[in-house]
Structure formats: structure tokens, C-alpha cells
Protein backbone atom coordinates (compact mmCIF):
# COMPACT_ATOMS: atom_id res chain seq x y z
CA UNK A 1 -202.77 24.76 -92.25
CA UNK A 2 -202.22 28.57 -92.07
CA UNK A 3 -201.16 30.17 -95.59
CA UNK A 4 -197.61 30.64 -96.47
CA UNK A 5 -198.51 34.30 -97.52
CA UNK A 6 -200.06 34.92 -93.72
CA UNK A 7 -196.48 33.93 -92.54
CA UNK A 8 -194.59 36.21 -94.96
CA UNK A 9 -196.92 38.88 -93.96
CA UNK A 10 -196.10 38.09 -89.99
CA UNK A 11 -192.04 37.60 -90.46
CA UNK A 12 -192.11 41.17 -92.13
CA UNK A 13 -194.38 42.78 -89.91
CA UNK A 14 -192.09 41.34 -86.72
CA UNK A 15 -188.84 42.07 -89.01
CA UNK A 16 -189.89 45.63 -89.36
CA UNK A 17 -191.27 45.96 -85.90
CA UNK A 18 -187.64 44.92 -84.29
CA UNK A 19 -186.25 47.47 -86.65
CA UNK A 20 -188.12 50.06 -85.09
CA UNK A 21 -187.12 49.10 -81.74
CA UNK A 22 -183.25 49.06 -82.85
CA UNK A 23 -183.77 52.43 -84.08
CA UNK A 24 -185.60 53.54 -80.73
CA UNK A 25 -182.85 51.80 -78.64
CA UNK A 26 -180.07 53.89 -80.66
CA UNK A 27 -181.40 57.43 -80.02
CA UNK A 28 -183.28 57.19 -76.97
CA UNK A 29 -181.72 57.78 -73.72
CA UNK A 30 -184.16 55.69 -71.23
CA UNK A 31 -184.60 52.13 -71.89
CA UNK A 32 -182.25 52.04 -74.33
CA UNK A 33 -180.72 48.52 -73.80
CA UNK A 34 -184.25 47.05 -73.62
CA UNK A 35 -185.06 48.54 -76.65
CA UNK A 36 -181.99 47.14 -78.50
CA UNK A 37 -181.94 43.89 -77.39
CA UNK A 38 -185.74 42.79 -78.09
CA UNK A 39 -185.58 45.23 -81.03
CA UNK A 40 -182.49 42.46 -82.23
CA UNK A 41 -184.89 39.35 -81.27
CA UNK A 42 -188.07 40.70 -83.29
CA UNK A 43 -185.83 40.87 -86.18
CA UNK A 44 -184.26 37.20 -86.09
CA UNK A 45 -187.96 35.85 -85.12
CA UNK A 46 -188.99 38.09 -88.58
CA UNK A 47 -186.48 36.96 -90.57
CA UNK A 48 -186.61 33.21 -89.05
CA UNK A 49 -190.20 32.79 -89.63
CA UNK A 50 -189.69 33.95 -93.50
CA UNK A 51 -186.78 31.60 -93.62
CA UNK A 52 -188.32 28.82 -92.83
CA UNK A 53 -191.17 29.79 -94.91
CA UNK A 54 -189.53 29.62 -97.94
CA UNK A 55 -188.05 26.40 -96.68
CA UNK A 56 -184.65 27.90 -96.87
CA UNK A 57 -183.55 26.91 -93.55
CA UNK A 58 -185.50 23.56 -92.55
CA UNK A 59 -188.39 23.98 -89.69
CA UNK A 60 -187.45 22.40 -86.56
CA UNK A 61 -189.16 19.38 -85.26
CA UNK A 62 -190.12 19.61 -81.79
CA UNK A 63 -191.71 16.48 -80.88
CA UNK A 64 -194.97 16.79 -83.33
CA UNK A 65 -195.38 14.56 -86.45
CA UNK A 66 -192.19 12.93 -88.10
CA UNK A 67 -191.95 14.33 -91.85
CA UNK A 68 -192.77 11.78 -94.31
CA UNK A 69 -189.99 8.94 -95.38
CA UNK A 70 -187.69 10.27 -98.25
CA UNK A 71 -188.20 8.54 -101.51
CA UNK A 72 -185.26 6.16 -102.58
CA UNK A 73 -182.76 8.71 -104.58
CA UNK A 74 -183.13 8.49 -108.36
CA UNK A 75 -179.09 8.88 -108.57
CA UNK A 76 -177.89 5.64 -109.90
CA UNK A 77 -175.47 3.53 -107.96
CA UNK A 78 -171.83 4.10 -109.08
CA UNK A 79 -169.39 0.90 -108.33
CA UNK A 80 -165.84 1.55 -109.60
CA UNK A 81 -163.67 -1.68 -110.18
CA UNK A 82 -160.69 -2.31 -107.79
CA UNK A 83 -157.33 -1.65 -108.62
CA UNK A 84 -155.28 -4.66 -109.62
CA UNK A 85 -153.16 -6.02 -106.38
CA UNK A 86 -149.45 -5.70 -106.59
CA UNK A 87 -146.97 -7.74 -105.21
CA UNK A 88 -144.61 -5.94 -103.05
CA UNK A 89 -141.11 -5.18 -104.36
CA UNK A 90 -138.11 -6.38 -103.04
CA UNK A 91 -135.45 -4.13 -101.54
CA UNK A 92 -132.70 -5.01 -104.01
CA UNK A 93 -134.88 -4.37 -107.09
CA UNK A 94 -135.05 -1.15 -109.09
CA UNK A 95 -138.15 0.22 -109.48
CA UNK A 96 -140.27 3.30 -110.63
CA UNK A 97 -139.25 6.73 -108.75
CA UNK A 98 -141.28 6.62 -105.35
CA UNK A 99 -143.61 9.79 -104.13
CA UNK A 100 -147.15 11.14 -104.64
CA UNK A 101 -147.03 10.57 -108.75
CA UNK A 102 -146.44 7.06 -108.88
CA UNK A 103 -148.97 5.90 -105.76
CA UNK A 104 -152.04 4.58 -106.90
CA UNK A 105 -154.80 6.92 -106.49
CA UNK A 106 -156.92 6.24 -103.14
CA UNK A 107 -160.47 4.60 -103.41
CA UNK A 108 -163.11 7.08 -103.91
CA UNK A 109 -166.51 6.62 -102.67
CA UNK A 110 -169.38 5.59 -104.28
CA UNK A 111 -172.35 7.58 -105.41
CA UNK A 112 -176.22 7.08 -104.20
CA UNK A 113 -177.19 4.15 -102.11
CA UNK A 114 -176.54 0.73 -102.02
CA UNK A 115 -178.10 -1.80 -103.74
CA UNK A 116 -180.28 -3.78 -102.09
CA UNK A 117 -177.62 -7.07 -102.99
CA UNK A 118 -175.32 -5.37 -101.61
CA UNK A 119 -174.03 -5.98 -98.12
CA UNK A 120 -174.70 -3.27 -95.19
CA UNK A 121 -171.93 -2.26 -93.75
């Protein structure tokens, strides 16, 4: 396993290397598109290399070894009782003033996983 510090070191040196060539594609006359655009990938290989480093951005998996299996979440399992039914109200009847206020609220999801007596879905 190579050190992360060996990778910070090798993101800045390619980060400040692609700056260079930016700055030598904006004043120099010949070459001056080549310069900019690999001068633009040096810096987003730099600056990708630190990111994913740091574990900012996740490393992508090309093929190689399958991370690890997450451990079950420690967030506990949040079932909300049902809302009682209603029967449905005739036409003729008076009622409560109808619009957003007086709907019931919608279902809202649970929180974590499932438990394991608990039907998949």
C-alpha cells in the first residue's frame, strides 16, 4: 500500500505542474492550445488524486477487489403508527372545510433498515 502522504505529494506536484502549463499556454504564441489543454488535465488528475485521497470524492472501482460489506447501520428502526381509516362522507352531509389544512398528512418514510421480521418489499 503506497502512503497517503506520497499521494498528496504527487496530486500537488501534478496540480502545480498543469498550472505551469496553463500559464505557458496563456502567453506563449506556439503551442499554445497544447499547452492549455494538458496544462487543464494535469490539474484535474492533481486535484483528483488529492480528492480521492482524502476520501472526499470516493475512488472508483474498476474491476479489482469489492470494498468490504457495510456494517448494519446503528440508526434505530423508526415505525410510525397508521392513521385511523375514515369512512367516506356522503355528498349530502356537511363536513369540515375541504383543502390542504384539513387532509391528513401523507405517510412519511421510515428511518434505517428493516427489521429482520419485517417483510421485504
Amino acid at each position: 500500500m503506497i502512503p497517503p502522504a506520497v499521494m498528496y505529494f504527487l496530486g500537488a506536484v501534478l496540480a502545480v505542474w498543469g498550472a505551469y502549463r496553463v500559464y505557458l499556454g496563456r502567453r506563449a504564441t506556439k503551442g499554445r492550445g497544447s499547452h492549455l489543454v494538458f496544462g487543464v488535465i494535469y490539474v484535474a488528475m492533481g486535484l483528483f488524486l488529492v480528492l480521492t485521497t482524502a476520501r472526499v470524492i470516493p475512488a472508483p472501482n474498476f474491476g479489482g477487489r469489492r470494498p468490504p460489506p457495510r456494517a448494519p447501520s446503528t440508526v434505530p428502526f423508526v415505525r410510525l403508527p397508521r392513521p385511523p381509516a375514515t369512512q367516506p362522507r356522503a355528498a349530502s352531509q356537511p363536513g369540515p372545510a375541504t383543502g390542504p389544512a384539513s387532509r391528513p398528512a401523507p405517510a412519511t418514510p421510515t428511518i434505517g433498515p428493516a427489521p429482520a421480521s419485517a417483510p421485504a418489499k
